[in-house]
Protein backbone atom coordinates (compact mmCIF):
# COMPACT_ATOMS: atom_id res chain seq x y z
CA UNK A 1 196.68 18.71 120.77
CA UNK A 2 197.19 19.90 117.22
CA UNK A 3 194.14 21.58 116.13
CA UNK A 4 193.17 22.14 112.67
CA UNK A 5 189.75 23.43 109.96
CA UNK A 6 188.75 22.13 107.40
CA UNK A 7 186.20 23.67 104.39
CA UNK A 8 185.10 20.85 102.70
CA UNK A 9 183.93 17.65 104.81
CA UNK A 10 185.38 15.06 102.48
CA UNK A 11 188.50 16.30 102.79
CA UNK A 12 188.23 15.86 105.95
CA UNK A 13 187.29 12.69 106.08
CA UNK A 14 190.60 11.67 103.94
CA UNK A 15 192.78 12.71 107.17
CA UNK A 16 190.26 11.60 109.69
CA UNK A 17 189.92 8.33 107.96
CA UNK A 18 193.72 7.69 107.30
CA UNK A 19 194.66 9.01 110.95
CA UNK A 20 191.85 6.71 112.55
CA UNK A 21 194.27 3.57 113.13
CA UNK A 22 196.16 5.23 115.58
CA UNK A 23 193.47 8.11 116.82
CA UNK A 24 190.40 7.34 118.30
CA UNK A 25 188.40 10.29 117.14
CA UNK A 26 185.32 10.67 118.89
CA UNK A 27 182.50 13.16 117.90
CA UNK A 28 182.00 16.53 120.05
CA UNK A 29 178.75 17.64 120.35
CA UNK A 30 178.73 20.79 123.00
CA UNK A 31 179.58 23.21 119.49
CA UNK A 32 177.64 25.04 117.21
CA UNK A 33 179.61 22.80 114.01
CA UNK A 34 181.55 19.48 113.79
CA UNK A 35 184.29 18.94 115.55
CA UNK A 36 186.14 15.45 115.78
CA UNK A 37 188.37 14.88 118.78
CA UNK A 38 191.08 12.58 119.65
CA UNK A 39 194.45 12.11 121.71
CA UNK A 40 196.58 14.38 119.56
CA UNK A 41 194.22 16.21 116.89
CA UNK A 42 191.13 18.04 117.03
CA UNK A 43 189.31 18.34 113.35
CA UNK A 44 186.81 20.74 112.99
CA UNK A 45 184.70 21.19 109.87
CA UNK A 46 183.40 25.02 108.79
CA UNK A 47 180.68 24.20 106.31
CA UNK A 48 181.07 27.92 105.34
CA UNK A 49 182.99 29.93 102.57
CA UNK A 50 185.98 31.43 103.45
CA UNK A 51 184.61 35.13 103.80
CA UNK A 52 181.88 33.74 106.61
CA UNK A 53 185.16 31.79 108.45
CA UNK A 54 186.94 35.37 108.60
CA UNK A 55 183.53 36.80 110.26
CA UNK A 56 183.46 34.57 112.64
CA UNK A 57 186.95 33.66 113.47
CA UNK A 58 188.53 33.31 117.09
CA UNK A 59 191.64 33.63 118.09
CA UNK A 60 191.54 29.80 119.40
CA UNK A 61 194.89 28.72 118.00
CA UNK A 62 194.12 26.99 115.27
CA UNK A 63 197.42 25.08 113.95
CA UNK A 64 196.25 24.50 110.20
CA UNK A 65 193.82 24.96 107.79
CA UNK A 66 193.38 22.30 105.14
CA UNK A 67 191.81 23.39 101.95
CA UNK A 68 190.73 22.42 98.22
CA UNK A 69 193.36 23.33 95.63
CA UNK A 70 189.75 25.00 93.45
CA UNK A 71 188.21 26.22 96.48
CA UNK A 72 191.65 28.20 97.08
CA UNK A 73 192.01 29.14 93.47
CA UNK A 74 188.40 30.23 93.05
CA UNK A 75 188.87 32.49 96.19
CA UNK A 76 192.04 34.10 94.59
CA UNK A 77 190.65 34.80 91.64
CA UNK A 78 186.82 36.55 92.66
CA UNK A 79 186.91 39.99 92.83
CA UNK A 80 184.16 39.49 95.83
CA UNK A 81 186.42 37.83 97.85
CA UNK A 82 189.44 40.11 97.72
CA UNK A 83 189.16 41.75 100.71
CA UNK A 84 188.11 38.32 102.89
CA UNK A 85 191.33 37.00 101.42
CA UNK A 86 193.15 39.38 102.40
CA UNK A 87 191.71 39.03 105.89
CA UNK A 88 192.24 35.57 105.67
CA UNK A 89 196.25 36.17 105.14
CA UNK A 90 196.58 38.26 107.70
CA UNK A 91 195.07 36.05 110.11
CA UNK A 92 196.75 33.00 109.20
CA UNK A 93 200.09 35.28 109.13
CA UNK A 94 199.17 37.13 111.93
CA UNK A 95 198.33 33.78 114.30
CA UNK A 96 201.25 31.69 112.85
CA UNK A 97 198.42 29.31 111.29
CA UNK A 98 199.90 26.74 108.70
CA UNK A 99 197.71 26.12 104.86
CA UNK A 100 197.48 22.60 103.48
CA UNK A 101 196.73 22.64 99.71
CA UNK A 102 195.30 19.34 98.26
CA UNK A 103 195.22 18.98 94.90
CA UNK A 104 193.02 15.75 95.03
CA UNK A 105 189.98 16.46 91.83
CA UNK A 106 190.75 14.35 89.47
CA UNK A 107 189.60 16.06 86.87
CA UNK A 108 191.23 18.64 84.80
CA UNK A 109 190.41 22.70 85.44
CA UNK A 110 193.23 24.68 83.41
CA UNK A 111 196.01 23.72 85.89
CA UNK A 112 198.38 25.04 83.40
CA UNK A 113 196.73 28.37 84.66
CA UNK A 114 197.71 28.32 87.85
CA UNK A 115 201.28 27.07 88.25
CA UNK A 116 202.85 30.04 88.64
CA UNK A 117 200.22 31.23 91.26
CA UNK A 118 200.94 28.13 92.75
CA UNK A 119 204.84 28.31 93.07
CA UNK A 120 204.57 31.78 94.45
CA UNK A 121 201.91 30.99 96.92
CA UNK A 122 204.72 27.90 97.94
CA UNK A 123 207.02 30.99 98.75
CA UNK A 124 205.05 32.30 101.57
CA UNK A 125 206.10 30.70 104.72
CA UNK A 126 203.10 28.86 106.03
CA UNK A 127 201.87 27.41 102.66
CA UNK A 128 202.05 23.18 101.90
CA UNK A 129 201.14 21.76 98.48
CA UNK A 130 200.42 17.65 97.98
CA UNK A 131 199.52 17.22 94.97
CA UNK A 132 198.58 13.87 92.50
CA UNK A 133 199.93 15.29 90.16
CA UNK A 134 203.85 15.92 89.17
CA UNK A 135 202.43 19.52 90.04
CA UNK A 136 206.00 21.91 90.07
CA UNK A 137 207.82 19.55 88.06
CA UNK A 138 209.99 19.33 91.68
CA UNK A 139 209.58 17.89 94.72
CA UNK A 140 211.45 19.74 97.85
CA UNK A 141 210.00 21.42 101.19
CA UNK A 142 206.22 22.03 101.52
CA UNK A 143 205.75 20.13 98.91
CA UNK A 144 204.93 16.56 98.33
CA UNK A 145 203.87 15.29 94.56
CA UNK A 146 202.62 11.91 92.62
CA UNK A 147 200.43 11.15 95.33
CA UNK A 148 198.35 8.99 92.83
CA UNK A 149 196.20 7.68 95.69
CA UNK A 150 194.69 11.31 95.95
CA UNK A 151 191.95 10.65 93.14
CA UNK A 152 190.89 7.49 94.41
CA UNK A 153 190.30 9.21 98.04
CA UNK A 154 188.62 12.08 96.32
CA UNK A 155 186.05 10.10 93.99
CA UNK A 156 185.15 7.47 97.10
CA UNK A 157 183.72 10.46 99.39
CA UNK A 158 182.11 11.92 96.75
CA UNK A 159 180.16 9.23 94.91
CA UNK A 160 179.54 7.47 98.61
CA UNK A 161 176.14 9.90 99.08
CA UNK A 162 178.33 11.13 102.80
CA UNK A 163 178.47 7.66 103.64
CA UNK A 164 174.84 6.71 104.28
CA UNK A 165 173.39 5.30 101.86
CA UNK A 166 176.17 2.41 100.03
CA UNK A 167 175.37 -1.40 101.66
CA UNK A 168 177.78 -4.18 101.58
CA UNK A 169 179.07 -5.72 98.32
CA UNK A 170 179.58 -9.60 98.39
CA UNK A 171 181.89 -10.65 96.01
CA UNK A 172 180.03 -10.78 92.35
CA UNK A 173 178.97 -13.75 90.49
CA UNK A 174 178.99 -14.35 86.68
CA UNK A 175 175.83 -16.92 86.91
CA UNK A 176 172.71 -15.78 85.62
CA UNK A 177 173.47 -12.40 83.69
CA UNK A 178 171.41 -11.11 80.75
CA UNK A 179 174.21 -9.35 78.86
CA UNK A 180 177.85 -10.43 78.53
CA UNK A 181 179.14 -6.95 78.50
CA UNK A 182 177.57 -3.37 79.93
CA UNK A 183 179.03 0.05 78.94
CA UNK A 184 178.40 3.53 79.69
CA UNK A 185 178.90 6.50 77.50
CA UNK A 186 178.60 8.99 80.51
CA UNK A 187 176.94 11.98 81.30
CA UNK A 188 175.61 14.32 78.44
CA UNK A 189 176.04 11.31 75.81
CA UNK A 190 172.78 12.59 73.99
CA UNK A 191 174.41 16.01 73.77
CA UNK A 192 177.36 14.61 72.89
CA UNK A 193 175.16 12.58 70.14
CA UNK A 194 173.88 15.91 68.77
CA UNK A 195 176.52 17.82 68.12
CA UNK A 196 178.55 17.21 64.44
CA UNK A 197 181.34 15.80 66.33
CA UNK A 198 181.69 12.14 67.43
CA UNK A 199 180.36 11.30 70.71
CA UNK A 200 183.45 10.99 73.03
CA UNK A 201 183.45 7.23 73.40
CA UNK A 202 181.04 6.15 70.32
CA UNK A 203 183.93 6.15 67.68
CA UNK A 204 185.82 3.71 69.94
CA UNK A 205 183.04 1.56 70.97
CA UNK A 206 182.49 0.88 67.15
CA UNK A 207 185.55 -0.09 66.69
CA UNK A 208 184.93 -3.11 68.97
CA UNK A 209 183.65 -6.66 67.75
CA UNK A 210 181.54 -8.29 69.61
CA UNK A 211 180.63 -11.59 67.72
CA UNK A 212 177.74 -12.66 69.20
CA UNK A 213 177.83 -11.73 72.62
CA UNK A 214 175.43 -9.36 74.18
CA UNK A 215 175.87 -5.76 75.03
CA UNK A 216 173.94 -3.48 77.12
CA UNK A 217 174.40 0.59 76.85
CA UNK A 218 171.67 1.95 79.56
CA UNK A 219 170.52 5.55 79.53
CA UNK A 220 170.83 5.92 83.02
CA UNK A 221 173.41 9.05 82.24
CA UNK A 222 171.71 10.79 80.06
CA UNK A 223 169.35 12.97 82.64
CA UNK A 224 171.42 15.06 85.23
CA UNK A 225 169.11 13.25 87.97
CA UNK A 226 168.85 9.64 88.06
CA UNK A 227 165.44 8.41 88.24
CA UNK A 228 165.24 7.41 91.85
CA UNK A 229 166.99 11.21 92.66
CA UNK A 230 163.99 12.91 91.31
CA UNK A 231 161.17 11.39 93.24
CA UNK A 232 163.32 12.24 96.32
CA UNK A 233 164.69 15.74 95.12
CA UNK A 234 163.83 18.29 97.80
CA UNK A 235 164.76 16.14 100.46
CA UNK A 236 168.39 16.05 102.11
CA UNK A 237 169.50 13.67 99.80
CA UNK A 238 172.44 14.83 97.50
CA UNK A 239 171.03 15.21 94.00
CA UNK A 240 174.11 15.66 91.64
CA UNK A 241 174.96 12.79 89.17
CA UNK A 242 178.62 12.60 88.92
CA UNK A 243 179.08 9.07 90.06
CA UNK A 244 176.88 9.76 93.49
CA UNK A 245 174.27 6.81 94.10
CA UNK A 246 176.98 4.13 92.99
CA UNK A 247 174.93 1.54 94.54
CA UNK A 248 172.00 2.10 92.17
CA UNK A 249 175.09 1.81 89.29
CA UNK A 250 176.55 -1.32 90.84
CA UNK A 251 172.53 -3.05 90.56
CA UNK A 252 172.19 -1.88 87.04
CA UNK A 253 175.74 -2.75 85.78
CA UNK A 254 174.80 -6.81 87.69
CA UNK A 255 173.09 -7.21 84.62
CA UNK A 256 176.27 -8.47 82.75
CA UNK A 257 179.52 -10.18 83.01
CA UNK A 258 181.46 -7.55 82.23
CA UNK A 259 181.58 -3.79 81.93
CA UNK A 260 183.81 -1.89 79.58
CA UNK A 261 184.99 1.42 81.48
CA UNK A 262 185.65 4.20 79.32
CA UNK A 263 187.68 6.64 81.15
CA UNK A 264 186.80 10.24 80.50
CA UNK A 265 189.12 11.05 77.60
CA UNK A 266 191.51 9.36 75.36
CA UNK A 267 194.88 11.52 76.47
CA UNK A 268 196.16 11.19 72.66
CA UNK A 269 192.64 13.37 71.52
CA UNK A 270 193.99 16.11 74.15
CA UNK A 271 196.62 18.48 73.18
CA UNK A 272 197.17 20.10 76.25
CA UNK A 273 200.57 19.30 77.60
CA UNK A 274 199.47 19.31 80.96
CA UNK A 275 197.20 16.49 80.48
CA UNK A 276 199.54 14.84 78.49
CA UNK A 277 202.03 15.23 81.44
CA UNK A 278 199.78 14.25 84.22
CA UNK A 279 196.72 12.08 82.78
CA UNK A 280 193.55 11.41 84.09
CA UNK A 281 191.73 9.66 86.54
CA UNK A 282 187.81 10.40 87.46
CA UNK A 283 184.93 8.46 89.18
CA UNK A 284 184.32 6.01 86.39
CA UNK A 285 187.79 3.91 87.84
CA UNK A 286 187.18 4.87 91.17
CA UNK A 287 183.74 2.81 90.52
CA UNK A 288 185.71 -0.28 89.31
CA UNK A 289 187.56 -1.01 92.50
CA UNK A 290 184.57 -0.54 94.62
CA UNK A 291 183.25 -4.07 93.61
CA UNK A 292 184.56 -7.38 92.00
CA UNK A 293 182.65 -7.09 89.12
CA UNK A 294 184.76 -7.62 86.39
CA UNK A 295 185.91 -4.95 83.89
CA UNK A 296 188.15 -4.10 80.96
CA UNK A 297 189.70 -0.01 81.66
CA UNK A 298 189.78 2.02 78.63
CA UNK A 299 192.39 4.30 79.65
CA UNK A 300 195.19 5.76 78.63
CA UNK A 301 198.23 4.01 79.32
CA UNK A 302 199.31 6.78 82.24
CA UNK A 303 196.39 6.06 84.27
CA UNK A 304 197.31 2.52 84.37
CA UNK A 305 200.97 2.98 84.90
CA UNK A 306 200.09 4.93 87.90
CA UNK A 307 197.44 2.87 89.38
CA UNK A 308 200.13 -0.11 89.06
CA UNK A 309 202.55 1.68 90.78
CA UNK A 310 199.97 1.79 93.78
CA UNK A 311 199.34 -1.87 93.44
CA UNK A 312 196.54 -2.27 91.28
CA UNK A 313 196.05 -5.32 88.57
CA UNK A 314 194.65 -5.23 85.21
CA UNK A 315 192.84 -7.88 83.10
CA UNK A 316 193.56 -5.82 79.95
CA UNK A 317 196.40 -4.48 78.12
CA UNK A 318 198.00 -0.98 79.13
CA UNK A 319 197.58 0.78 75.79
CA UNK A 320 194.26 2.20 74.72
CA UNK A 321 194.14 1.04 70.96
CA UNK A 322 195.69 -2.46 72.25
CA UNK A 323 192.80 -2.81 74.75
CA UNK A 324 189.77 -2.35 72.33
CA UNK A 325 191.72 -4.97 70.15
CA UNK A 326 191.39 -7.00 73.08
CA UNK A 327 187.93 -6.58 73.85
CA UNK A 328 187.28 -8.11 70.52
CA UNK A 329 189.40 -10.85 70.81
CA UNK A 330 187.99 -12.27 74.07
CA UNK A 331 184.23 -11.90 72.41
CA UNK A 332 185.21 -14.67 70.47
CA UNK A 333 186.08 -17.04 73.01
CA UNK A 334 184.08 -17.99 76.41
CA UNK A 335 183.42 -14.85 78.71
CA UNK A 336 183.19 -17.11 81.62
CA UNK A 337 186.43 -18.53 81.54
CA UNK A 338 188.05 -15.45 81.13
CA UNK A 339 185.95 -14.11 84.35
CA UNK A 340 187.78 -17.15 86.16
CA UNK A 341 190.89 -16.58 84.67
CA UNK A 342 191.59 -13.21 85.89
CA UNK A 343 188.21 -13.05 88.96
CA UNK A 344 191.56 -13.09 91.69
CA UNK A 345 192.46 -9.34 90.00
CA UNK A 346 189.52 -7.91 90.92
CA UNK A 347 189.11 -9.44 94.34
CA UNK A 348 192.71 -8.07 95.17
CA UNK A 349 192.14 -4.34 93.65
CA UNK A 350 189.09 -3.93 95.44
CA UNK A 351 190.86 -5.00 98.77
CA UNK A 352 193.65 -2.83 97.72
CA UNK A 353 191.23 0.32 97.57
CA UNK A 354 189.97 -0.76 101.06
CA UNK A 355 193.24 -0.35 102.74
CA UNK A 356 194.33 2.99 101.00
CA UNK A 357 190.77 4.15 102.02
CA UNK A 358 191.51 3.10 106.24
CA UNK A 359 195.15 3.38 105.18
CA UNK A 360 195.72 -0.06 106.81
CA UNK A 361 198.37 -0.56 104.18
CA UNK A 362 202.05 -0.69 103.83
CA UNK A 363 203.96 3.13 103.86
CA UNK A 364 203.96 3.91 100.33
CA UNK A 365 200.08 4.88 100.60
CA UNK A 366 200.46 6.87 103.93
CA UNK A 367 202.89 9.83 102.33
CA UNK A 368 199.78 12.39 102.58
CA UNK A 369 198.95 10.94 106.13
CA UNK A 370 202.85 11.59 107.32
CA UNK A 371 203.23 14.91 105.10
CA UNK A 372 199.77 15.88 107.24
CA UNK A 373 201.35 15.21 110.41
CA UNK A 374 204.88 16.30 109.95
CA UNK A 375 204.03 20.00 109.17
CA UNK A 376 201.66 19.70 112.13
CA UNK A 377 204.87 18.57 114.26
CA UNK A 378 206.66 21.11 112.47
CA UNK A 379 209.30 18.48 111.05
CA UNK A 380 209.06 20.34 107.48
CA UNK A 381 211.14 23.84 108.17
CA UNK A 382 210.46 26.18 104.95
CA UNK A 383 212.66 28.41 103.90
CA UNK A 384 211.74 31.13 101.60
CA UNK A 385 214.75 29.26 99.01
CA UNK A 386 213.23 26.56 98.31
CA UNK A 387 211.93 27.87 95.01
């Protein structure tokens, strides 16, 4: 039985998730902390920092650790955690135990920063990389890039309140909607509003004609807390924004036909070439395939190009400036009968999302479920020249 930690418990829930096909994981309850058990794995979560895990560690040969590409970074660079770290080396060293890096956030944190960390902590022996990203600009042992699928994972377990609190969707229905179109202009629009410089999104969302169909921009982003989160703050309840409470975001956007995603940034506003070489993919698409509701992406075309390549369909053109073109050109015809032109899109991407979530799909989404396993079954032999 392969044994193996994990710090953060939606991480673990991508492996346990994509592994449960085939393992029948079954909860253990005679420990102090989780631990998941099945035929061939045992997954066990520390909800601790790394320094408390190197307190408390037993030799109990542990096989891996899987951790957060941040998490990792953030421990490497705090002067307070130094010493733990270097505990936490030895140990791993020491006991022969393997480290998974997952570089699953969608978002953006100075990557460009940490490449060359990154390739020298590939150099050590016992470390893995997979990545969403084209990371290394290589792909060769212990590592395993352009899992695109990655985001998606990372966005459902966050915004999914640990599971408990999301009901069914049925399929959605264009009859009886208030507004032909809803859009949000995301967190911190009224900052955003304040400053000299354009809101984010508001420059392109003028840009639009509507004609005379109706459009609804709620406010429910504009407070950190969403109302329903502050009569229950204090309780065990998570109370970030960030996409969590997606139910209470699916009732609200029901109101209309429609809703126009703006992704989080326009790559060609961005200069970094990281960005420009990777793009970007947060909650706000993640949301899309969660539900049929129907939707126009404003992304760049990257984000697209890889979601395709994983199977989704779009209702809208690939190109930014092309898409808000189109927006305005189906406001002059009959919303409805461009909902039933294109409703079988949206039915298929959300089934799509389904089966890379349970990873009940064909290969090409299991590559981070097989690279998991195969350093487990030590099928991926390192050598120090792979660099």
């Amino acid at each position: 039985m392969k044994k193996v930690s994990f710090f953060d418990k939606r991480l673990l829930m991508m492996f346990m998730f994509g592994l449960s096909n085939e393992q029948n994981f079954s909860l253990d309850n005679s420990t102090s902390f989780f631990k998941w058990i099945s035929k061939d794995y045992e997954l066990t979560l520390h909800d601790v920092q790394i320094d408390e895990w190197v307190r408390n560690h037993k030799r109990d040969s542990i096989d891996m650790v899987v951790i957060d590409l941040d998490l990792w970074w953030d421990c490497n660079v705090m002067e307070e955690y130094q010493s733990y770290l270097t505990q936490f080396n030895k140990i791993t060293q020491d006991e022969n135990i393997k480290i998974l890096i997952v570089d699953w956030v969608g978002e953006f944190f100075g990557l460009d920063n940490q490449i060359q960390w990154l390739t020298n902590e590939l150099k050590k022996d016992n470390r893995y990389i997979v990545s969403q990203r084209d990371l290394l600009n290589r792909t060769g042992l212990g590592v395993l890039n352009k899992q695109y699928q990655l985001p998606l994972l990372f966005y459902y377990f966050y915004m999914c309140d640990d599971l408990y609190y999301h009901p069914p969707l049925p399929n959605f229905e264009s009859k009886n909607k208030h507004f032909d179109f809803i859009s949000y202009f995301g967190l911190y629009y009224n900052h955003d509003r304040n400053n000299t410089e354009e809101s984010r999104y508001k420059a392109l969302y003028e840009r639009i004609d509507f004609f005379n169909k109706k459009v609804l921009l709620p406010n429910t982003f504009d407070d950190y807390l969403k109302p329903i989160q502050k009569t229950l703050n204090g309780s065990d309840i998570p109370n970030g924004n960030w996409g969590r409470y997606n139910w209470y975001s699916i009732l609200e956007s029901e109101q209309a036909k429609v809703k126009l995603v703006f992704e989080s940034y326009e790559p060609t506003n961005l200069t970094n070439k990281l960005f420009q070489q990777t793009g970007f993919l947060s909650e706000k698409s993640t949301k899309c395939f969660t539900h049929t509701q129907p939707y126009i992406l404003l992304s760049g075309r990257q984000i697209k190009e890889k979601l395709m390549k994983l199977g989704f369909k779009f209702a809208c053109p690939l190109d930014y400036e092309e898409s808000l073109d189109y927006v305005s050109k189906i406001s002059r015809g009959n919303i409805d009968d461009w909902v039933s032109e294109h409703k079988h899109k949206f039915i298929h991407n959300k089934k799509l999302f389904e089966s890379i979530i349970f990873n009940t799909h064909p290969h090409k989404y299991k590559n981070h479920i097989k690279f998991f396993k195969d350093i487990l079954s030590d099928k991926i032999q390192k050598t120090k020249e792979i660099i």
